[in-house]
Protein backbone atom coordinates (compact mmCIF):
# COMPACT_ATOMS: atom_id res chain seq x y z
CA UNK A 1 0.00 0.00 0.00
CA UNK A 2 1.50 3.54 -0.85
CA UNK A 3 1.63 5.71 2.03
CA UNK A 4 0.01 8.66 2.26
CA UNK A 5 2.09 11.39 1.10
CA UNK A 6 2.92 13.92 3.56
CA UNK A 7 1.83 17.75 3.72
CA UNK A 8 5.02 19.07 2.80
CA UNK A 9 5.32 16.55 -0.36
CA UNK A 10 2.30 18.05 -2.15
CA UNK A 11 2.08 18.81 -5.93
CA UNK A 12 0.73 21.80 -6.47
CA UNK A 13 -2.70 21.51 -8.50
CA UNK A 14 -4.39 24.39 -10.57
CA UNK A 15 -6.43 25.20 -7.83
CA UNK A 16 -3.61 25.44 -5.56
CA UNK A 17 -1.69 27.49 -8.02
CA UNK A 18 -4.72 29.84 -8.69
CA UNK A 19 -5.28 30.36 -4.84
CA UNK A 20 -1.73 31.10 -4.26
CA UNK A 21 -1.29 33.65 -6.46
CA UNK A 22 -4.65 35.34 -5.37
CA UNK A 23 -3.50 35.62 -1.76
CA UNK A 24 0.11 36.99 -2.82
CA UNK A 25 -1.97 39.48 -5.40
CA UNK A 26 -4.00 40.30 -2.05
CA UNK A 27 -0.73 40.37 0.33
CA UNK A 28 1.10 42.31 -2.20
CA UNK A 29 -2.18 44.68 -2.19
CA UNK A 30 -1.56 45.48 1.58
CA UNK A 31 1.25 47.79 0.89
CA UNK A 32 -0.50 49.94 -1.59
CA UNK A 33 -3.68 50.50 0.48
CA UNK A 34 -1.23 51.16 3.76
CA UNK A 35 -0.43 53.95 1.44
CA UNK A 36 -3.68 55.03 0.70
CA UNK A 37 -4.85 54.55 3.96
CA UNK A 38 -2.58 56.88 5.45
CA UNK A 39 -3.29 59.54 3.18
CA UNK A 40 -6.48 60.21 5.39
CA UNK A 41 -5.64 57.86 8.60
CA UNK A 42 -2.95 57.41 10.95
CA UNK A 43 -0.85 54.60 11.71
CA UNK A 44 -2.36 53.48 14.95
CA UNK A 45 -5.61 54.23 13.72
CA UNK A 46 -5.19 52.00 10.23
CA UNK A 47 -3.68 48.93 12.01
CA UNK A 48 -6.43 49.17 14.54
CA UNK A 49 -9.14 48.98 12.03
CA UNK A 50 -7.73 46.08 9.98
CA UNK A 51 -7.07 43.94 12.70
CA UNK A 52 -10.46 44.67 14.25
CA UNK A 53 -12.40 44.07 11.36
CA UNK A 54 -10.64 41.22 9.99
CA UNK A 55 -11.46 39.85 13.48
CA UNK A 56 -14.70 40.29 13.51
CA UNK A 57 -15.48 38.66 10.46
CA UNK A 58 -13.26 35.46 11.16
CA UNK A 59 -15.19 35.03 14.39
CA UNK A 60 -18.53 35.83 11.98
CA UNK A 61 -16.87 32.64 10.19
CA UNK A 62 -16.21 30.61 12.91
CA UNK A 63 -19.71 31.23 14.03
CA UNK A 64 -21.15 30.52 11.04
CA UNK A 65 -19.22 27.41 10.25
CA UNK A 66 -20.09 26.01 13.86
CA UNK A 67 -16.30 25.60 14.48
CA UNK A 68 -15.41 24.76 18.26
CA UNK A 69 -14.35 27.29 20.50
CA UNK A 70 -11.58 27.19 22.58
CA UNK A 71 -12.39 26.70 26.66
CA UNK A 72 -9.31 27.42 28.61
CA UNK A 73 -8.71 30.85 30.07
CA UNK A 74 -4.62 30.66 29.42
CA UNK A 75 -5.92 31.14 25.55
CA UNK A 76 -6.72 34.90 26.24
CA UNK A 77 -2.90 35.49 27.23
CA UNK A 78 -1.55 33.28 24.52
CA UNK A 79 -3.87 35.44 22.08
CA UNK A 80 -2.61 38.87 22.72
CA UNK A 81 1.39 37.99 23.29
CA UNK A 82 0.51 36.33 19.57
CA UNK A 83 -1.37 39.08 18.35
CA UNK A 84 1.16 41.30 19.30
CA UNK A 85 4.51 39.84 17.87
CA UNK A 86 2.10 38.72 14.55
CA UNK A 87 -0.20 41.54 13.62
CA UNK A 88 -0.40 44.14 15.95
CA UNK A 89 3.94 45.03 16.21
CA UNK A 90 4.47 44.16 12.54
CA UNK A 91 1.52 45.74 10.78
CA UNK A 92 2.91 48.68 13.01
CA UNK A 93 5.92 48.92 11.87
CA UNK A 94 5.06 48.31 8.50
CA UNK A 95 2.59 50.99 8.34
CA UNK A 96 5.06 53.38 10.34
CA UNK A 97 7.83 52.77 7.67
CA UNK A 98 5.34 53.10 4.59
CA UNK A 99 5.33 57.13 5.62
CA UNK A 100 9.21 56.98 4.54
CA UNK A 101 9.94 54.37 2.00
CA UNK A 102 7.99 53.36 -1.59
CA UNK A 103 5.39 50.49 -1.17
CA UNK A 104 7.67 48.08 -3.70
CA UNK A 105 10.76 48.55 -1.28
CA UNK A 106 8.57 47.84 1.76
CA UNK A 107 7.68 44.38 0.61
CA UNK A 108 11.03 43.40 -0.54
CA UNK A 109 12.32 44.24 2.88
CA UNK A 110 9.16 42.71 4.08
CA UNK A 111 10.36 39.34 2.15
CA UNK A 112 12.74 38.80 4.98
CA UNK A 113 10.28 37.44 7.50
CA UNK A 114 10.69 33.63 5.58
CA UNK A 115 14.23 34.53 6.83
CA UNK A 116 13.80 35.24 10.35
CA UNK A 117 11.07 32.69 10.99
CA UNK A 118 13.66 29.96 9.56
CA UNK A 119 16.11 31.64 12.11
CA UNK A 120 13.99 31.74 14.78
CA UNK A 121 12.90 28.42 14.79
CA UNK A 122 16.22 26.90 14.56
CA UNK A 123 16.72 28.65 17.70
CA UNK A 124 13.61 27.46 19.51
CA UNK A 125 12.59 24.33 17.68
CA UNK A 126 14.34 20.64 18.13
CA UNK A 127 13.08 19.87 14.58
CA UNK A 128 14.33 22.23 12.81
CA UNK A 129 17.94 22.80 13.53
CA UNK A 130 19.78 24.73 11.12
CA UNK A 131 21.38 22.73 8.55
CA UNK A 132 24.15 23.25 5.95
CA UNK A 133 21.48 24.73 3.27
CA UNK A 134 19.08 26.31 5.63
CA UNK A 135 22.40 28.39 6.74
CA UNK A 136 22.96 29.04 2.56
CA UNK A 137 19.51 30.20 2.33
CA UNK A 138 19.43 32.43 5.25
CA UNK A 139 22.86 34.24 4.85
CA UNK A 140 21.63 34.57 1.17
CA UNK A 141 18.60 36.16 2.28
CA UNK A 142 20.75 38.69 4.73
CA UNK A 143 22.72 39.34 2.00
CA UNK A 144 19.68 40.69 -0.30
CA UNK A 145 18.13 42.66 2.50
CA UNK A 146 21.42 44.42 2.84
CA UNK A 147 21.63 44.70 -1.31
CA UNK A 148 18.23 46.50 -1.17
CA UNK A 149 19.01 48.97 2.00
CA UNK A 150 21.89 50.00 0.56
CA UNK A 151 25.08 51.17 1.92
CA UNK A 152 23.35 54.55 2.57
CA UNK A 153 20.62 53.91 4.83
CA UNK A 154 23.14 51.53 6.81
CA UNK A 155 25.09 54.29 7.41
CA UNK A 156 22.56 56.89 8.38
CA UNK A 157 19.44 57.27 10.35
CA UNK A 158 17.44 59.71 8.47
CA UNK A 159 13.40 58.94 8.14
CA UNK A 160 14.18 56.99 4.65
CA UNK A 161 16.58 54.58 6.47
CA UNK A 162 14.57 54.49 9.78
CA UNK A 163 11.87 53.35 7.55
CA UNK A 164 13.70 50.35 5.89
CA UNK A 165 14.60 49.22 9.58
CA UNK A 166 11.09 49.54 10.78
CA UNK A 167 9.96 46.95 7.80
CA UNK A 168 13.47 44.95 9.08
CA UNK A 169 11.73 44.89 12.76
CA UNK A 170 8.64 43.60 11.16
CA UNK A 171 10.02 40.66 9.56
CA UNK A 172 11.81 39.77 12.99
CA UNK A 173 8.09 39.85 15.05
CA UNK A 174 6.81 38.22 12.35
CA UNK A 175 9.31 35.32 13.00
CA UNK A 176 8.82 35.43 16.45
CA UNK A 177 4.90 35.40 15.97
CA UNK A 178 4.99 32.44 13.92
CA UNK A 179 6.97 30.47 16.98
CA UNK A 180 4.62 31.40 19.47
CA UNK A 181 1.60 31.01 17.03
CA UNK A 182 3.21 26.96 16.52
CA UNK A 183 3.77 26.50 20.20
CA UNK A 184 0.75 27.97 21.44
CA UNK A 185 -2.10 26.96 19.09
CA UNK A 186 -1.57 22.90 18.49
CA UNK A 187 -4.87 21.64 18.68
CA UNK A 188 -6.90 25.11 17.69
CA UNK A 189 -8.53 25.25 14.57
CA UNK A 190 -6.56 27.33 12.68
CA UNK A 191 -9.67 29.81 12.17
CA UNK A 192 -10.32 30.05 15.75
CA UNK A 193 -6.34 30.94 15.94
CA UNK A 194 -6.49 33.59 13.60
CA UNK A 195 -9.20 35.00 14.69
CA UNK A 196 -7.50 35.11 18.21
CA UNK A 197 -4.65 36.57 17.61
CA UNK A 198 -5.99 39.40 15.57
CA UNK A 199 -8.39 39.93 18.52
CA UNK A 200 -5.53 40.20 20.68
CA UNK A 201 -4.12 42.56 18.32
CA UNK A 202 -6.99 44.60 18.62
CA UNK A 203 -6.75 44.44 22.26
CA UNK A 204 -3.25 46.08 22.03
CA UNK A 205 -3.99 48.53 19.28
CA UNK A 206 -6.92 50.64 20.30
CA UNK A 207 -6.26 51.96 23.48
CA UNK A 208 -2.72 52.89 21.52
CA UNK A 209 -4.65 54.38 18.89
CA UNK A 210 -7.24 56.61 21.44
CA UNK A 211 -3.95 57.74 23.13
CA UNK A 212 -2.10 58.46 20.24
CA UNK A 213 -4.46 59.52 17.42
CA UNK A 214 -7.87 60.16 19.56
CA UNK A 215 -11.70 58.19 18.24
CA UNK A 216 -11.51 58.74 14.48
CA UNK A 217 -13.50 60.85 12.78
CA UNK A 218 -14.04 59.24 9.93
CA UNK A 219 -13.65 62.26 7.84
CA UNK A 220 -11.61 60.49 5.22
CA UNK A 221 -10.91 60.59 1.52
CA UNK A 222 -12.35 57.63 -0.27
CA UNK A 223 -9.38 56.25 -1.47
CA UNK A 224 -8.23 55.82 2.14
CA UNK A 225 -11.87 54.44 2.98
CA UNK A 226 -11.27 51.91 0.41
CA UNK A 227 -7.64 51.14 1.66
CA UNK A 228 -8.33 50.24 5.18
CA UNK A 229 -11.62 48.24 4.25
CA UNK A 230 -9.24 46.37 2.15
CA UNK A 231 -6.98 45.73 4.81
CA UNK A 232 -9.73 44.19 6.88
CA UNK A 233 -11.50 42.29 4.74
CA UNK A 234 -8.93 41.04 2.10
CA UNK A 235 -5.35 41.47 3.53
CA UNK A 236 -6.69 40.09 7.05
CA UNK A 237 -9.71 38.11 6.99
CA UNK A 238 -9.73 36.17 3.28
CA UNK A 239 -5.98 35.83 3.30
CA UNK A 240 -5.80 33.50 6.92
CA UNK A 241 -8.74 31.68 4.82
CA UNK A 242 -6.68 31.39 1.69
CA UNK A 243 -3.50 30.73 3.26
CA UNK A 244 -5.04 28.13 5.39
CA UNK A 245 -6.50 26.48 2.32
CA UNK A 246 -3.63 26.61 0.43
CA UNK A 247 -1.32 24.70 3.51
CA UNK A 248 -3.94 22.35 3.06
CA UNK A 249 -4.01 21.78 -0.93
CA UNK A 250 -0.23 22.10 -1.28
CA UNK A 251 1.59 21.76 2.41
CA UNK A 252 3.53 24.38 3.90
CA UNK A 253 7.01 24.28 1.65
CA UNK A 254 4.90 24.83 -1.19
CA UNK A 255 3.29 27.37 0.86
CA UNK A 256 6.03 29.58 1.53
CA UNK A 257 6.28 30.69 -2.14
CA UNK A 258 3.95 33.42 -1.20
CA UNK A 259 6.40 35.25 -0.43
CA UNK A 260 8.61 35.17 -3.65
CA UNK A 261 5.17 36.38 -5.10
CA UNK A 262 4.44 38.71 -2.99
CA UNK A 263 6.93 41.65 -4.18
CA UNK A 264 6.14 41.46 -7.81
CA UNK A 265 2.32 42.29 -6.96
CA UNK A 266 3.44 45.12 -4.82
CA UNK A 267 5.94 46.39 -6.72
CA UNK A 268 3.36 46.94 -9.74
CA UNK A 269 0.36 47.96 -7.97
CA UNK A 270 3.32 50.96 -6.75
CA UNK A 271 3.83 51.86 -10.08
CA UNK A 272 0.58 51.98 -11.45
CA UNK A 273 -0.86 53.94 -8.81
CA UNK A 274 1.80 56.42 -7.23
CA UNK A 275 4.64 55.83 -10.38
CA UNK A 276 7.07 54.48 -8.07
CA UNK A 277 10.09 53.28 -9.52
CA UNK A 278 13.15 51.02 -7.67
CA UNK A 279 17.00 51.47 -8.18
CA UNK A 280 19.03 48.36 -9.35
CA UNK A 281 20.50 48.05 -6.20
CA UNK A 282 16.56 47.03 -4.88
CA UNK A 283 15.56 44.85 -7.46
CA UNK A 284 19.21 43.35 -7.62
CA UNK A 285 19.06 42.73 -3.38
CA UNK A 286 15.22 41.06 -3.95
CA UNK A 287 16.94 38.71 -6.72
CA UNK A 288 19.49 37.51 -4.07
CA UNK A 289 16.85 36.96 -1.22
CA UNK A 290 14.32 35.26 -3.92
CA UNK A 291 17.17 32.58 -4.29
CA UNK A 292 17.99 32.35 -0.39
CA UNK A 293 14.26 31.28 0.08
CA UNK A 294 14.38 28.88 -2.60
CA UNK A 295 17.05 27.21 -1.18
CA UNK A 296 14.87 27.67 2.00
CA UNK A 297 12.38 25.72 0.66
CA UNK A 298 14.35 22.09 1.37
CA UNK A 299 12.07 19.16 1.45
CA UNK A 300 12.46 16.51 4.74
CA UNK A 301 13.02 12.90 3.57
């Protein structure tokens, strides 16, 4: 009898393809409507409404779909130290940085979260110590971050460079979100973890945004109305459904290609809407951490 092929060992089918590419079209999305966002919001205040909303309607989901809840009192701790390191700390930063650097250069930096979650689990995780090409990959993947900063910003702090490390900082919480996400949540549905942690996102991010930015007024331009509802519903809500789906249909080393495709999207949706144009030295430095996460992508035995 042929055994069951494992998660990680899945072809990817047309659907699978066709998903994939819709979440990194949506992902890549999330820069540009950060950027129109905060042409009528601030930062607090546009993280605070995507991770809100996209809450809402995953627990809407999870309602709907009759999926079991979660009993244990420890979960509401576990939720917010999640939802901070994974949404509410990252989308920060990102958001922060997006004030200073072009929406194509954001998600290349942005790129480097494969790296540090690779890193980070090394570090924390028994099964997956750092081998020979994991080591390749992630030094590769250094190596293009540091290509796309340029020697400039890593010699100065103006806003332009602060803003490159902000999106740097994101990548790292991201890594450390996805540990605690994988050592917290074993045994949650993986909606009712999503919708958690971007709870306890929320639960970080609105007194920050009353202290810092006051109740919103709402008194915003349409394009930044459209932005943030984007961010909710799309970038938040349907992508943990799609991304879900796809670890499902294709396992998660197929998975991480999302975020090869990711930059592309972003790049062009930069162009076509604010005619933003990258240097060689950006495009050259997301070549060299493309290939790092290819080699990242090693298959077990």
């Amino acid at each position: 009898m042929t055994a069951k092929p494992r998660p990680d060992q899945h072809s990817m089918s047309p659907l699978a393809w066709g998903l994939l590419l819709l979440l990194a079209m949506i992902w890549g999305s999330s820069f540009l409507s950060n950027r129109a966002a905060l042409d009528g919001l601030g930062v607090f205040t546009t993280v605070t409404i995507r991770v809100t909303g996209g809450a809402a309607l995953l627990w809407l989901w999870v309602v709907l779909r009759k999926i079991r809840l979660p009993r244990s009192p420890a979960r509401i701790w576990q939720f917010l130290l999640i939802g901070f390191f994974a949404n509410a700390l990252p989308f920060s930063l990102i958001v922060w940085g997006q004030q200073h650097i072009s929406s194509g250069l954001a998600s290349i930096l942005n790129a480097s979260a494969a790296i540090f979650g690779v890193l980070i689990a090394a570090l924390v995780f028994v099964d997956e110590r750092m081998t020979t090409r994991k080591a390749s990959g992630v030094a590769l993947g250094f190596a293009g971050v540091v290509l796309a900063i340029g020697a400039e910003a890593l010699g100065t702090l103006d806003l332009r460079a602060l803003g490159q490390w902000a999106i740097i900082g994101s990548s790292l919480s991201y890594g450390i979100g996805a540990a605690l996400a994988r050592k917290m949540t074993k045994g949650l549905p993986h909606e009712v973890s999503a919708a958690g942690a971007l709870t306890g996102a929320a639960a970080w991010m609105i007194p920050l945004m009353l202290w810092r930015e006051g109740v919103p007024d709402f008194d915003w331009p349409a394009h930044s109305w459209a932005g943030v509802i984007w961010l909710a519903f799309a970038c938040s809500a349907l992508a943990y459904l799609l991304y879900f789906r796809v670890m499902e249909l294709a396992g998660m080393a197929n998975l991480s290609l999302v975020g090869l495709l990711i930059p592309p999207f972003a790049i062009v949706a930069g162009a076509l809407a604010y005619d933003e144009r990258l240097g060689l030295n950006q495009l050259a430095g997301f070549a060299v951490i493309a290939l790092g996460l290819l080699i990242l992508r090693e298959r077990k035995a």
